[in-house]
Protein backbone atom coordinates (compact mmCIF):
# COMPACT_ATOMS: atom_id res chain seq x y z
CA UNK A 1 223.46 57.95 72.31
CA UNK A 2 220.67 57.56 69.45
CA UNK A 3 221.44 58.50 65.82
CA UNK A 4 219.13 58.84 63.43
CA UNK A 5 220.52 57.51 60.08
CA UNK A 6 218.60 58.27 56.90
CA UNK A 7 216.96 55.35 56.19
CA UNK A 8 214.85 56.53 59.40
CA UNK A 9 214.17 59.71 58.35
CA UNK A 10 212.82 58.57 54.91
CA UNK A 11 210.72 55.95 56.96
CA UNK A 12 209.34 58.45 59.06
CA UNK A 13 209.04 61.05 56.25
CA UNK A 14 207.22 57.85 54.40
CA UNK A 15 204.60 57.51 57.35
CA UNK A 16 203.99 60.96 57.34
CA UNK A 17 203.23 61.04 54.01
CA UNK A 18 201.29 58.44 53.38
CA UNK A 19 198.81 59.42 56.60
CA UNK A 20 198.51 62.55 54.72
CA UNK A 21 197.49 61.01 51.42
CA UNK A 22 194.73 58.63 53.63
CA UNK A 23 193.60 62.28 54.91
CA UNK A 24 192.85 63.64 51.44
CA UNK A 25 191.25 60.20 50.12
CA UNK A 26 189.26 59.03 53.08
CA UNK A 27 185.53 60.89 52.85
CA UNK A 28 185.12 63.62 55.29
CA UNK A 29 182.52 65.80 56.24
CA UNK A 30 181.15 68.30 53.09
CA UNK A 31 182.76 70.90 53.93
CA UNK A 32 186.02 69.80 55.92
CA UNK A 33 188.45 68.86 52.73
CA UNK A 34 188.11 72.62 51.43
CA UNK A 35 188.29 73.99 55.13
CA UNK A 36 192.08 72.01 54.85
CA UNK A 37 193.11 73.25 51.59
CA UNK A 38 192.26 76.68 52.25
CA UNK A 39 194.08 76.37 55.62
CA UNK A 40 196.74 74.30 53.62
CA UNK A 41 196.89 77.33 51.13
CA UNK A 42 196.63 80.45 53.56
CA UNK A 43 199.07 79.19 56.25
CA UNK A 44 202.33 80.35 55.47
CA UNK A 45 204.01 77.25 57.85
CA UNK A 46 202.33 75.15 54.95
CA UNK A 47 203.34 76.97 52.18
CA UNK A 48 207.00 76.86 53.51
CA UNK A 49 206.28 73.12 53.92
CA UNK A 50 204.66 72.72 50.64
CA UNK A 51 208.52 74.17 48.68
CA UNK A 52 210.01 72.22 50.77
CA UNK A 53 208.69 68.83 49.95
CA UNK A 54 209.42 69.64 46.20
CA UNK A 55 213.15 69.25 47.88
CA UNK A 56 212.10 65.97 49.87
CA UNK A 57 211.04 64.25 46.19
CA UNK A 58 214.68 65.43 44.91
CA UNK A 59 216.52 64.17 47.69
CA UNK A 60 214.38 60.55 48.08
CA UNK A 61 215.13 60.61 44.27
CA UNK A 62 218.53 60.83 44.42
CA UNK A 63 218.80 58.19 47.52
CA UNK A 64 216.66 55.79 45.08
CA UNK A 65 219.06 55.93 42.61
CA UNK A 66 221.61 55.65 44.85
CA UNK A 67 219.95 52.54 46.52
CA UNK A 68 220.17 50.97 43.22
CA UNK A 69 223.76 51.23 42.29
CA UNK A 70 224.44 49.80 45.93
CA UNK A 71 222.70 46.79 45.47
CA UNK A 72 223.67 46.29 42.10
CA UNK A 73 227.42 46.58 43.26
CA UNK A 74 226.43 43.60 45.71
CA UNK A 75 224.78 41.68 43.36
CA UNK A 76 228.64 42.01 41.59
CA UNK A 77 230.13 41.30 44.55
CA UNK A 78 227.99 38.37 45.53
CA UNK A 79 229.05 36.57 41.69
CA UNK A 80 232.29 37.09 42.38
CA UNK A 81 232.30 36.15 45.52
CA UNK A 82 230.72 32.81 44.31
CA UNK A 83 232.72 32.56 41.59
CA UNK A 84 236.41 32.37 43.55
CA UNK A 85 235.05 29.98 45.67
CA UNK A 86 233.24 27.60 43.31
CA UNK A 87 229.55 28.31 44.37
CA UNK A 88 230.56 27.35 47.92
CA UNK A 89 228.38 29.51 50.58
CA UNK A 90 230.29 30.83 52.99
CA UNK A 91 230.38 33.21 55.75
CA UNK A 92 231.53 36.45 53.74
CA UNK A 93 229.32 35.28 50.99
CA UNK A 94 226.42 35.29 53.60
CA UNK A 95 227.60 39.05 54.42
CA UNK A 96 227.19 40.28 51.32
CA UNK A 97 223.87 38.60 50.96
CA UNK A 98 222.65 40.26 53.89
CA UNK A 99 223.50 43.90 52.53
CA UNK A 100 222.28 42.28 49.39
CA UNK A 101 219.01 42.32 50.78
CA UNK A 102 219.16 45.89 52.82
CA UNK A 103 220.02 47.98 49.68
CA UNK A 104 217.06 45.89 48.00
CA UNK A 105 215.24 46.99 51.30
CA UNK A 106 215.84 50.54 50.67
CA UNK A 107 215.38 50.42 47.04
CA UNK A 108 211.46 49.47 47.73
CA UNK A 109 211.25 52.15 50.44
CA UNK A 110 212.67 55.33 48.54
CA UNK A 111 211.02 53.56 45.69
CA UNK A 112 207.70 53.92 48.00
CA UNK A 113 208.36 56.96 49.28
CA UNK A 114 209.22 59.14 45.97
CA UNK A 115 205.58 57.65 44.15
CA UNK A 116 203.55 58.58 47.69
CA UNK A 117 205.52 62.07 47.58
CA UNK A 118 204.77 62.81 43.50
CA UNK A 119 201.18 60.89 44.47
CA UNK A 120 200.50 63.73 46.93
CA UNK A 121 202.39 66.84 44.99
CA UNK A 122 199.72 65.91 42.27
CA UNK A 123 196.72 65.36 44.47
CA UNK A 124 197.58 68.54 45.78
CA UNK A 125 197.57 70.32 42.88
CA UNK A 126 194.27 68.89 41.47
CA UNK A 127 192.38 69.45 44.30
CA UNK A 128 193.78 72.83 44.04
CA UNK A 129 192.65 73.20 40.95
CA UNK A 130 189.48 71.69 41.45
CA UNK A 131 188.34 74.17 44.31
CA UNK A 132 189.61 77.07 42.72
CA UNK A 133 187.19 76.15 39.38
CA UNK A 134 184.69 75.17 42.03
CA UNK A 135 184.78 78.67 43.34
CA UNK A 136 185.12 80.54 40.27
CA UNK A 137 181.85 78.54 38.77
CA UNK A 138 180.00 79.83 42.46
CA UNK A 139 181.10 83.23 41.27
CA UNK A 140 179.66 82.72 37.76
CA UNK A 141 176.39 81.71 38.87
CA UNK A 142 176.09 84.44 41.46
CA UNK A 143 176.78 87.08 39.04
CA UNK A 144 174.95 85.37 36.51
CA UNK A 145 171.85 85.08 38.89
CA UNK A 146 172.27 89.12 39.50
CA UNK A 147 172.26 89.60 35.32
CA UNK A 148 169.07 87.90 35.28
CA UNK A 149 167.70 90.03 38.62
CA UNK A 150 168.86 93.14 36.76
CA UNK A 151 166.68 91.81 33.96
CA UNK A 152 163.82 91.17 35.76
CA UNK A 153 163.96 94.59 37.46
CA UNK A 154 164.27 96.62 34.25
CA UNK A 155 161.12 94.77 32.84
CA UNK A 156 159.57 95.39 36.33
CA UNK A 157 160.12 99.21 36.11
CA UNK A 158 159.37 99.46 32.17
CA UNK A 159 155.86 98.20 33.17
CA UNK A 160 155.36 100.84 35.97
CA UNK A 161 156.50 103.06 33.46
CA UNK A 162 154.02 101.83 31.52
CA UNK A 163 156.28 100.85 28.97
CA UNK A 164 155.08 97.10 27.09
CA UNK A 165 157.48 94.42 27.76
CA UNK A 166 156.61 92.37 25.17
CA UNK A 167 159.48 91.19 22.94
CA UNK A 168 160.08 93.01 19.52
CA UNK A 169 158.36 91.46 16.47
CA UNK A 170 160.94 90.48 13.56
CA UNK A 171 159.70 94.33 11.66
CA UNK A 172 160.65 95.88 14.41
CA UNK A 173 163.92 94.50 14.78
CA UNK A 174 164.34 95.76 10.94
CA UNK A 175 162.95 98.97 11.50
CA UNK A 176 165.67 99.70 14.60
């Protein structure tokens, strides 16, 4: 029978993670990175994915903190372990050492895991914000390019009109 404990589901949730965060920093194509983040922003599976990784950084969190308070408990144990028996190794001393060193284990992987996970919540939300400035600028331009059409057009058609098109002189700025 094979049971997953947690430890493997953070180090799996950690690999998954950090392949994402190689997929946003490694260069791609021009226009592939905002082909993913609109898919990444329209998909409602992602969206649903996106909330719930908010919950991931809580629980990794927690599990860190947790991590610590087990290892410092060993680190008690292991001085009073040497203590009774006069800095003498022996084989329950060696025990604790070795869980000693797993809860130090874990400490660096939730430790890991919950700056990758805050690392890509961030990255996320700056490119975010970068595209959606990116397009709002395209829009800018665009209608700012049809301002100055407009422009052009109306002097076009005040010359057919026979109309001048020459700017106003200062007196007849006053004089309006």
């Amino acid at each position: 029978m094979f049971i997953i404990t947690l430890n493997q589901v953070i180090f799996f949730v950690a690999l998954l993670e950090l392949a994402v965060s190689v997929l946003f920093i490694i260069p791609l194509p021009k226009g592939w990175k905002p082909g993913l983040l609109r898919f990444v922003e329209e998909s409602p599976t992602m969206k649903k994915i996106m909330e719930y990784h908010k919950f991931i950084i809580a629980i990794v969190a927690l599990q860190w903190m947790y991590s610590i308070k087990i290892a410092a408990d060993y680190q008690e144990q292991h001085l009073i372990e040497r203590e009774t028996h006069f800095n003498a190794i022996n084989q329950r001393d060696l025990h604790i050492l070795e869980k000693k060193f797993a809860a130090e284990g874990d400490i660096y992987l939730n430790g890991t895991l919950l700056f990758v996970s805050v690392f890509i919540n961030r990255l996320f939300a700056l490119l975010q914000y970068y595209y959606q400035i990116k397009q709002m600028s395209e829009i800018e331009l665009k209608v700012n390019l049809s301002d100055d059409t407009k422009k052009i057009l109306d002097s076009l058609q005040k010359e057919s009109l026979g109309a001048p098109s020459q700017p106003k002189s200062k007196e007849q700025k006053k004089n309006d």
